[in-house]
PDB file of N, CA and C in Angstrom:
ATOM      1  N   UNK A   1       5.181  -7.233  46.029  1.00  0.00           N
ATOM      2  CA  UNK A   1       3.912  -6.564  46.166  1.00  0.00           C
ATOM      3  C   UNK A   1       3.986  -5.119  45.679  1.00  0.00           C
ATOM      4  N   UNK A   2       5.158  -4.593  45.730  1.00  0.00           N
ATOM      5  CA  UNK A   2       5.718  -3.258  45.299  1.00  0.00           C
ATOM      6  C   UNK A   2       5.447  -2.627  43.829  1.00  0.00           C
ATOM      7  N   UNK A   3       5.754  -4.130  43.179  1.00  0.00           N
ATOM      8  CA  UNK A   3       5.714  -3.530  42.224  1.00  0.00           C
ATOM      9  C   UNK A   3       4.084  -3.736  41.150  1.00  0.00           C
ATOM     10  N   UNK A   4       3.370  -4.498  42.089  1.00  0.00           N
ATOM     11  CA  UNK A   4       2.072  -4.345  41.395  1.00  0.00           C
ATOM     12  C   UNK A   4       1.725  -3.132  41.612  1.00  0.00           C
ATOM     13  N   UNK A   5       1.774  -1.964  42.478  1.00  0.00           N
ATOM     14  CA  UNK A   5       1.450  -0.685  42.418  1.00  0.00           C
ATOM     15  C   UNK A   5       1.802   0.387  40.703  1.00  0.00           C
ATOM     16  N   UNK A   6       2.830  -0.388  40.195  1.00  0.00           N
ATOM     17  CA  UNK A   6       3.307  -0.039  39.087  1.00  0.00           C
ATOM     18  C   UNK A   6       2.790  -0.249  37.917  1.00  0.00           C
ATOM     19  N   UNK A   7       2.613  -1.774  38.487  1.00  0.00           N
ATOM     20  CA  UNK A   7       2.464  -2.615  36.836  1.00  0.00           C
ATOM     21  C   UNK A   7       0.997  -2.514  36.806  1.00  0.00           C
ATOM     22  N   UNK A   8      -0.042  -2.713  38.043  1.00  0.00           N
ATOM     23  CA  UNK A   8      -1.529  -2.474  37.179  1.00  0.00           C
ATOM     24  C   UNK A   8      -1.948  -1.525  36.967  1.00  0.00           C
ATOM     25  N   UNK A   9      -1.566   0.240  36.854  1.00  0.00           N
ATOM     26  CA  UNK A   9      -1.730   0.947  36.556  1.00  0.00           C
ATOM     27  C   UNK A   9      -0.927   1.215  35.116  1.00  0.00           C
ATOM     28  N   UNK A  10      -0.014   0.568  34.525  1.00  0.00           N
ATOM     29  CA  UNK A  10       0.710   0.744  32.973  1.00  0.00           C
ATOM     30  C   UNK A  10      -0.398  -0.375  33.067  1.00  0.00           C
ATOM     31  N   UNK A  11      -0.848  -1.215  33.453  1.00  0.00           N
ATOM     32  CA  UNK A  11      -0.923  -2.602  32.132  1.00  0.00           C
ATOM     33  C   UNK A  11      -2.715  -1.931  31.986  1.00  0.00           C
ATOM     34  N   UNK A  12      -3.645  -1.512  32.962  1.00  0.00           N
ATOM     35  CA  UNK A  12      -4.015   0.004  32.814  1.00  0.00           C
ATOM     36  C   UNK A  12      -4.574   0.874  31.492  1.00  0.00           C
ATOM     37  N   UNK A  13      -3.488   1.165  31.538  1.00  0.00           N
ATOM     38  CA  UNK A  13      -3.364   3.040  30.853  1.00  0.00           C
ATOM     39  C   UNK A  13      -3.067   2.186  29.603  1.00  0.00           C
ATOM     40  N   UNK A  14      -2.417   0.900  29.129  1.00  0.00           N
ATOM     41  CA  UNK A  14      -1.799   0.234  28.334  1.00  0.00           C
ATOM     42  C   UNK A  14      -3.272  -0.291  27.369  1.00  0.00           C
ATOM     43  N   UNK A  15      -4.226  -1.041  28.094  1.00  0.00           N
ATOM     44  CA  UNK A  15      -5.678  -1.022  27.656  1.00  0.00           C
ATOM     45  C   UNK A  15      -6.236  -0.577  27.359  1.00  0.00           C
ATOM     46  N   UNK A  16      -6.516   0.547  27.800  1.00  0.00           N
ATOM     47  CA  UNK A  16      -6.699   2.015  27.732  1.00  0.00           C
ATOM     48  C   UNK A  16      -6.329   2.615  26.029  1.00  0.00           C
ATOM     49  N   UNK A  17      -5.168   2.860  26.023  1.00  0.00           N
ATOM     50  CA  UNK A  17      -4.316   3.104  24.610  1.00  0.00           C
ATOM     51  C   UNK A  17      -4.609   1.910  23.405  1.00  0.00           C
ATOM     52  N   UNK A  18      -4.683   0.900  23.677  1.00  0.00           N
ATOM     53  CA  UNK A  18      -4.947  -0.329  22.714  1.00  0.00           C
ATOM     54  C   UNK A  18      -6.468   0.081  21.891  1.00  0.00           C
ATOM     55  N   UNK A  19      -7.349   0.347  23.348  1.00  0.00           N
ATOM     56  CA  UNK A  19      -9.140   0.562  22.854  1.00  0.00           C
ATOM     57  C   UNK A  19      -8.592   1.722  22.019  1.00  0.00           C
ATOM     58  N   UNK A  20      -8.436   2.960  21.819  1.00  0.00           N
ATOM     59  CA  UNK A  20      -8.419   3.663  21.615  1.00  0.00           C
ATOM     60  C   UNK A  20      -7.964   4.049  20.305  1.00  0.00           C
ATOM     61  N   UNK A  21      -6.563   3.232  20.108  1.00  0.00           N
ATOM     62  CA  UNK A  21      -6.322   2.538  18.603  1.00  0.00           C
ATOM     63  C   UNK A  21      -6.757   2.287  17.684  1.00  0.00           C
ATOM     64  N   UNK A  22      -7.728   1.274  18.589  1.00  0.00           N
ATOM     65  CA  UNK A  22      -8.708   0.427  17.761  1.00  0.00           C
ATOM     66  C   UNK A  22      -9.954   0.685  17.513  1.00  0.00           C
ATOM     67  N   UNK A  23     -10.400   1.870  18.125  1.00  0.00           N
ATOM     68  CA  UNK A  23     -11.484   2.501  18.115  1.00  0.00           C
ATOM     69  C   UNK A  23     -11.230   3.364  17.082  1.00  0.00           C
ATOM     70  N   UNK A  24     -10.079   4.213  16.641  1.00  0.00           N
ATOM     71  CA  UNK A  24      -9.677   5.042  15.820  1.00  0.00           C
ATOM     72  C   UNK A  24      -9.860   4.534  14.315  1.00  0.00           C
ATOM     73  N   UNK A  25      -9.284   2.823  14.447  1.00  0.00           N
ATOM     74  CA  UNK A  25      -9.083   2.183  12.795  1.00  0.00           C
ATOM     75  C   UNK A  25     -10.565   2.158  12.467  1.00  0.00           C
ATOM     76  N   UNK A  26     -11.172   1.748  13.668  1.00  0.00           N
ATOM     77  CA  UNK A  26     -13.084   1.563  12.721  1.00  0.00           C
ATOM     78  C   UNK A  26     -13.567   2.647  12.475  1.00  0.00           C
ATOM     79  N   UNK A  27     -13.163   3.726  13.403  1.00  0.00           N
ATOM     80  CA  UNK A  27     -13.906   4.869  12.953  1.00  0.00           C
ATOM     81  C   UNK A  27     -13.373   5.398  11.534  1.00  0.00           C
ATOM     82  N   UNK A  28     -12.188   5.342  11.301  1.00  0.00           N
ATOM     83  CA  UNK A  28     -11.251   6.086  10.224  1.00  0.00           C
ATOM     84  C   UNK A  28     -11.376   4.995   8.849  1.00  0.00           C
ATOM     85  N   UNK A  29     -12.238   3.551   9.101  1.00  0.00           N
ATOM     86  CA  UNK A  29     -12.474   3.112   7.608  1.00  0.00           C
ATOM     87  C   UNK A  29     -11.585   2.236   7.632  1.00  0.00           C
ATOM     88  N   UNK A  30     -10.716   1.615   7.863  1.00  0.00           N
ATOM     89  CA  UNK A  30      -9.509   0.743   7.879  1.00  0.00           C
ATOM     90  C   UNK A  30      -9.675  -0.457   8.036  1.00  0.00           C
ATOM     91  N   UNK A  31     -10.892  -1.041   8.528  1.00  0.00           N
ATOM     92  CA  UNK A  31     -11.415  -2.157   8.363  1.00  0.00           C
ATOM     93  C   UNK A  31     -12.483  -2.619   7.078  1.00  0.00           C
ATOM     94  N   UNK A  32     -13.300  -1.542   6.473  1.00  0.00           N
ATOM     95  CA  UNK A  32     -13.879  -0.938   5.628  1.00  0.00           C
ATOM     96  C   UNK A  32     -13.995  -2.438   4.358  1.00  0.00           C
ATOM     97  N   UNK A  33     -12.954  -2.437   3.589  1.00  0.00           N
ATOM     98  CA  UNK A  33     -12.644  -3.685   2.525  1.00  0.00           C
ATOM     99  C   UNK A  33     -11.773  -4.745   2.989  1.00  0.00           C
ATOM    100  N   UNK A  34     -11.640  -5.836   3.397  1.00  0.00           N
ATOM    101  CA  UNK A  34     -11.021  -6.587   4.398  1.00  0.00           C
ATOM    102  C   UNK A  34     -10.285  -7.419   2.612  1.00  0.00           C
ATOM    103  N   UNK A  35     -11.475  -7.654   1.601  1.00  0.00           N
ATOM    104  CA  UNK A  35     -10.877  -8.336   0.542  1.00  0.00           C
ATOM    105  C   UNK A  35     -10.794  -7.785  -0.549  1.00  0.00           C
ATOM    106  N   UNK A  36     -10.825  -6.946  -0.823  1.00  0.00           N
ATOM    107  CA  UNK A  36     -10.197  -5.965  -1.510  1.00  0.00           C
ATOM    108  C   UNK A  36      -8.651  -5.941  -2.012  1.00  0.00           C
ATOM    109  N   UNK A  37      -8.100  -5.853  -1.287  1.00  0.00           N
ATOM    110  CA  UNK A  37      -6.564  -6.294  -1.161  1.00  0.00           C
ATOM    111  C   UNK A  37      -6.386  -7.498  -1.758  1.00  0.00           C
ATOM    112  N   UNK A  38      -6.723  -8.428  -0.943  1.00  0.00           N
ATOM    113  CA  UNK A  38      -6.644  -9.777  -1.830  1.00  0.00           C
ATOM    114  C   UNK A  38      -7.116 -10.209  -3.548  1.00  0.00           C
ATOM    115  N   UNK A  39      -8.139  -9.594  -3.701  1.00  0.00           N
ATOM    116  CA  UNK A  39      -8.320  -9.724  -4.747  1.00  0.00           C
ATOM    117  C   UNK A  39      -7.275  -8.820  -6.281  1.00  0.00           C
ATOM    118  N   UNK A  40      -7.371  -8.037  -5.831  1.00  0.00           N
ATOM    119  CA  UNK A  40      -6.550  -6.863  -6.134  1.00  0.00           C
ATOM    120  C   UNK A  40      -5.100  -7.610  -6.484  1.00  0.00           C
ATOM    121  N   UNK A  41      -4.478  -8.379  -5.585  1.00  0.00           N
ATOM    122  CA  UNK A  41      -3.041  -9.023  -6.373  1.00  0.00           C
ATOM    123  C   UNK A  41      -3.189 -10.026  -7.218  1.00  0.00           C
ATOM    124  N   UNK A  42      -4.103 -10.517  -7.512  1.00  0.00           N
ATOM    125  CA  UNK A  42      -4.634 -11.561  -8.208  1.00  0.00           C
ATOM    126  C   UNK A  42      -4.539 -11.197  -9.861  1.00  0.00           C
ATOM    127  N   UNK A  43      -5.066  -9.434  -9.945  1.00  0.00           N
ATOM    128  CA  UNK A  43      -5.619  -9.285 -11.205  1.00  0.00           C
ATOM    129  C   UNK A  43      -4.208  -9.420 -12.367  1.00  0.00           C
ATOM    130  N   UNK A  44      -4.707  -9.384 -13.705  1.00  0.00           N
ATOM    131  CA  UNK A  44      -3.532  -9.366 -14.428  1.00  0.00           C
ATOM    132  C   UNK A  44      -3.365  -7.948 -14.931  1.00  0.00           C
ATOM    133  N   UNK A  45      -2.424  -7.561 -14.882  1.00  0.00           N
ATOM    134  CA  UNK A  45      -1.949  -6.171 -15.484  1.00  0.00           C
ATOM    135  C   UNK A  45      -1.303  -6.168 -16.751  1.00  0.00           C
ATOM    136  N   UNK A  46      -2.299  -6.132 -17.873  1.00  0.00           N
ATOM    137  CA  UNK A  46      -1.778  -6.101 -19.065  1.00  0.00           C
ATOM    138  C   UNK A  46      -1.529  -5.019 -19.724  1.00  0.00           C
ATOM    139  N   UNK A  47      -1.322  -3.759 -18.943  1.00  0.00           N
ATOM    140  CA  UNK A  47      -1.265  -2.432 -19.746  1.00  0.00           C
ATOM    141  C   UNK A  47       0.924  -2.488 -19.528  1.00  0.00           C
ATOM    142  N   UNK A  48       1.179  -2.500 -20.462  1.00  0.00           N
ATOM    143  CA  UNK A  48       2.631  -1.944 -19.952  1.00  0.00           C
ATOM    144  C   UNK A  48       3.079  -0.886 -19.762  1.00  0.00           C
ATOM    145  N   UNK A  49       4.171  -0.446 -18.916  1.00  0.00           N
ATOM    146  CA  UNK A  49       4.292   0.952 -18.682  1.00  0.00           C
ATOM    147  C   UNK A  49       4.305   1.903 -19.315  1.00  0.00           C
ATOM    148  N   UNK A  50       4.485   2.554 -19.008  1.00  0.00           N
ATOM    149  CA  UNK A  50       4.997   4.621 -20.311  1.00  0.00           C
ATOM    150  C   UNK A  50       5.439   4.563 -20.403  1.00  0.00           C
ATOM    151  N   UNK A  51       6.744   4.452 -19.536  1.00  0.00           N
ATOM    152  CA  UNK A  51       8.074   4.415 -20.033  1.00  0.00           C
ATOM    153  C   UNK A  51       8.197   2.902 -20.971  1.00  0.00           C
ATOM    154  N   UNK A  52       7.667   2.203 -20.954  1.00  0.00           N
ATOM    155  CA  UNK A  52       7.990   1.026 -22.024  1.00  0.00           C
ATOM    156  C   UNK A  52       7.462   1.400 -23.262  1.00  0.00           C
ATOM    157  N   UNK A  53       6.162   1.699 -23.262  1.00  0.00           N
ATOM    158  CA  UNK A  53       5.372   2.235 -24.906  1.00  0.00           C
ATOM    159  C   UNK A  53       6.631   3.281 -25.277  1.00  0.00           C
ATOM    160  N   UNK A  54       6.916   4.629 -24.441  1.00  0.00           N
ATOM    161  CA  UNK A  54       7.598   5.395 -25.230  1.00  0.00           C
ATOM    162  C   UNK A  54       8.575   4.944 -25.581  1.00  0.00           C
ATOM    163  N   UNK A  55       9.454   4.364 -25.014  1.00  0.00           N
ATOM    164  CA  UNK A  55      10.605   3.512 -25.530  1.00  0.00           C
ATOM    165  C   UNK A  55      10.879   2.272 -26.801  1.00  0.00           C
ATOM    166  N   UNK A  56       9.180   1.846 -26.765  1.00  0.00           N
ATOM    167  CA  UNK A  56       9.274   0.861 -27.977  1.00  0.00           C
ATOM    168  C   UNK A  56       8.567   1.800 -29.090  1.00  0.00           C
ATOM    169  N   UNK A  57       8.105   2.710 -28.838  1.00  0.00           N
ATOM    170  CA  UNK A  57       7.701   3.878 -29.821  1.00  0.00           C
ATOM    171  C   UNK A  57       8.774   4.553 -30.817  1.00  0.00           C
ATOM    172  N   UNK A  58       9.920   4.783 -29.854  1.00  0.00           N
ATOM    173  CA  UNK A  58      10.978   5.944 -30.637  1.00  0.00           C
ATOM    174  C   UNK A  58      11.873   4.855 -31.188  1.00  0.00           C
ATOM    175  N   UNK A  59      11.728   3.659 -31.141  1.00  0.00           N
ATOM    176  CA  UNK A  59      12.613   2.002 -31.952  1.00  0.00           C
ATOM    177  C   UNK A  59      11.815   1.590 -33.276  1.00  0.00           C
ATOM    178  N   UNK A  60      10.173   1.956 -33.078  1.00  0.00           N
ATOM    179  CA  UNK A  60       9.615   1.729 -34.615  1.00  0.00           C
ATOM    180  C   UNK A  60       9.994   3.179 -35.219  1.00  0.00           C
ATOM    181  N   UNK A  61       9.750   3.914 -35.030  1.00  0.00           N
ATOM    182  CA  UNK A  61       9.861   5.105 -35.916  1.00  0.00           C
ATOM    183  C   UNK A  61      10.887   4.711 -37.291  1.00  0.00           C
ATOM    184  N   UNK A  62      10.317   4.896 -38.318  1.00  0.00           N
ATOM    185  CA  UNK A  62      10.877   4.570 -39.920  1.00  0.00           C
ATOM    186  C   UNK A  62      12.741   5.672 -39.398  1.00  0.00           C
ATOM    187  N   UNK A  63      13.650   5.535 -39.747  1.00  0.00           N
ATOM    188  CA  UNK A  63      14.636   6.135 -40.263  1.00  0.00           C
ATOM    189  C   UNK A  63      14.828   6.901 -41.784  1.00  0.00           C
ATOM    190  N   UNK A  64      15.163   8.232 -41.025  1.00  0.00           N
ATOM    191  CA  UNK A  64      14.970   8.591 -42.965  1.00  0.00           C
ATOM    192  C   UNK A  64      15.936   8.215 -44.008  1.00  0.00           C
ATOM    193  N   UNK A  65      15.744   8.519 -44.687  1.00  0.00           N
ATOM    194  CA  UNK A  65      16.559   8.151 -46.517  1.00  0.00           C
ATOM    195  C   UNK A  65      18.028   8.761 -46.385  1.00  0.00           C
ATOM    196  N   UNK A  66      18.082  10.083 -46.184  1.00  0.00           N
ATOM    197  CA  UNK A  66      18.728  10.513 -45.869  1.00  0.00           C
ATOM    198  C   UNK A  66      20.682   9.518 -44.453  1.00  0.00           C
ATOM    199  N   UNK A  67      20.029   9.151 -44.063  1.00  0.00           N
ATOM    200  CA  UNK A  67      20.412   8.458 -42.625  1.00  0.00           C
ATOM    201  C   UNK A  67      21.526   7.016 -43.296  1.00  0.00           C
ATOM    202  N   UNK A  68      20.831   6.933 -44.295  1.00  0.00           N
ATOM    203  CA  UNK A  68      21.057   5.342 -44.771  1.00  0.00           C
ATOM    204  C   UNK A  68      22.566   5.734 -45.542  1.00  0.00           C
ATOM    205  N   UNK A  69      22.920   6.843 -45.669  1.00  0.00           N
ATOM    206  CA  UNK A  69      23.806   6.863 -46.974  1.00  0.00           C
ATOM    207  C   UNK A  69      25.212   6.355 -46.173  1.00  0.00           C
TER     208      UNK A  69
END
C-alpha cells in the first residue's frame, strides 16, 4: 500500500510530461507533412554530385601537344 503513495504521483507527473511533449510537437509543426517523407525517398535523383562532375571534368580536358612528346 506504501508504495502506491509513490507510484501514483510519478505515474502522475509522468502524464503530465507525456501531454506536454506532445502538445509541444503540434504546436512546433512536427506533425505538419506526415507524407512528405515518404514520398520524398521514392524520387529519383538524377543530378550527380560536384564532386563527381568536377572529377569527370578535369579527365575530359584535351592534353596538350606539348605533353605527348
Amino acid at each position: 500500500m506504501e508504495s502506491l503513495y509513490l507510484l501514483i504521483p510519478l505515474s502522475v507527473l509522468l502524464a503530465f510530461l507525456i501531454g506536454a511533449v506532445f502538445w509541444w510537437c503540434v504546436r512546433s509543426g512536427q506533425f505538419e507533412d506526415l507524407e512528405g517523407p515518404a514520398y520524398r525517398i521514392l524520387q529519383d535523383d538524377d543530378a550527380p554530385h560536384k564532386e563527381a562532375q568536377n572529377s569527370a571534368e578535369t579527365q575530359k580536358t584535351p592534353d596538350s601537344p606539348a605533353d605527348e612528346r
